[in-house]
Protein backbone atom coordinates (compact mmCIF):
# COMPACT_ATOMS: atom_id res chain seq x y z
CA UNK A 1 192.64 44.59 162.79
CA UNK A 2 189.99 47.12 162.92
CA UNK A 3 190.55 48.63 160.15
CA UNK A 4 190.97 45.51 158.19
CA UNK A 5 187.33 45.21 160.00
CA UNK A 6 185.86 47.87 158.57
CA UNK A 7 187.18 47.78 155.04
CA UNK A 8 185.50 44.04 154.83
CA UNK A 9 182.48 44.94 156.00
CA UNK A 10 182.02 47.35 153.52
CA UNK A 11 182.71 45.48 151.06
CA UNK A 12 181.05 42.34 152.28
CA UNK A 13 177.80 44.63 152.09
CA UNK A 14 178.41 46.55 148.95
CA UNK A 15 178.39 43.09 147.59
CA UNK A 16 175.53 41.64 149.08
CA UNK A 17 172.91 44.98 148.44
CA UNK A 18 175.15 45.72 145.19
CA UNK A 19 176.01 42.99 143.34
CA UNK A 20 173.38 40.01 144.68
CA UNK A 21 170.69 42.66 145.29
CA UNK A 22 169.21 40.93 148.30
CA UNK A 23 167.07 42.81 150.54
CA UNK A 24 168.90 43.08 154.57
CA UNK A 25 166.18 45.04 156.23
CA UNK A 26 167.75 44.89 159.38
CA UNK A 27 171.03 44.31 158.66
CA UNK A 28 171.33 40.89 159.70
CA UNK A 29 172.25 39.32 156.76
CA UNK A 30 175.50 41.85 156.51
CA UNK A 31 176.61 41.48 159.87
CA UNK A 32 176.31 37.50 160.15
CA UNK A 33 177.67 36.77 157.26
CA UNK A 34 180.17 38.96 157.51
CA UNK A 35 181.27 37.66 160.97
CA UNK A 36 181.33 33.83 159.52
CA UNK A 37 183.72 34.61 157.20
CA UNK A 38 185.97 36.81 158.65
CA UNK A 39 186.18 34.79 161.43
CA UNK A 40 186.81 32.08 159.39
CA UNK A 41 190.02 33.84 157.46
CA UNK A 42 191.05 35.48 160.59
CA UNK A 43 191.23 32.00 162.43
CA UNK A 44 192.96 30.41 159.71
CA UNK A 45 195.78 33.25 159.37
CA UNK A 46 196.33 33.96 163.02
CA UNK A 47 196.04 29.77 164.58
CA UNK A 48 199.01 28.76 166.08
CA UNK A 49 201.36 26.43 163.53
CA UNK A 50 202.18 24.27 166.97
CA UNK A 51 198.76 23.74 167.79
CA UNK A 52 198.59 21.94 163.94
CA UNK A 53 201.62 19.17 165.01
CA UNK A 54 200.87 19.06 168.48
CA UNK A 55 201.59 15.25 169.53
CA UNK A 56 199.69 14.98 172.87
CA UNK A 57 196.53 16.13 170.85
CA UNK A 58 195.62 18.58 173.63
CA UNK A 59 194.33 20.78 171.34
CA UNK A 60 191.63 18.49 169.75
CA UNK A 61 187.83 18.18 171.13
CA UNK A 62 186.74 15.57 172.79
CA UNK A 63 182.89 14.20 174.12
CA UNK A 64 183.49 16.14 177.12
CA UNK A 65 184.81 19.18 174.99
């Protein structure tokens, strides 16, 4: 997972200073963005297929939640 970690980043940023030529002074940009959407794969690759047809719904939020 790491190294899957570190192979994104660097590409998430040689993309965003690169390609997009935006200006990340403090690297902010980089790391939040790249945390958003590799969270976002890794959660959707790694979530549990029982959690999806779960029939007590335990796994849904709720107002207390």
């Amino acid at each position: 997972m790491i190294a899957l970690e570190m192979i994104f980043y660097g590409l998430n940023k040689a993309v965003i200073l690169g390609v997009l030529h935006a200006v990340d002074l403090g690297g902010s940009m980089t790391i939040h963005m790249f945390g958003a959407y590799f969270g976002l794969t890794a959660t959707f690759f790694f979530k549990s297929r029982r959690a999806i047809t779960e029939s007590w719904e335990q796994s849904k939020g709720n107002y207390n939640s």
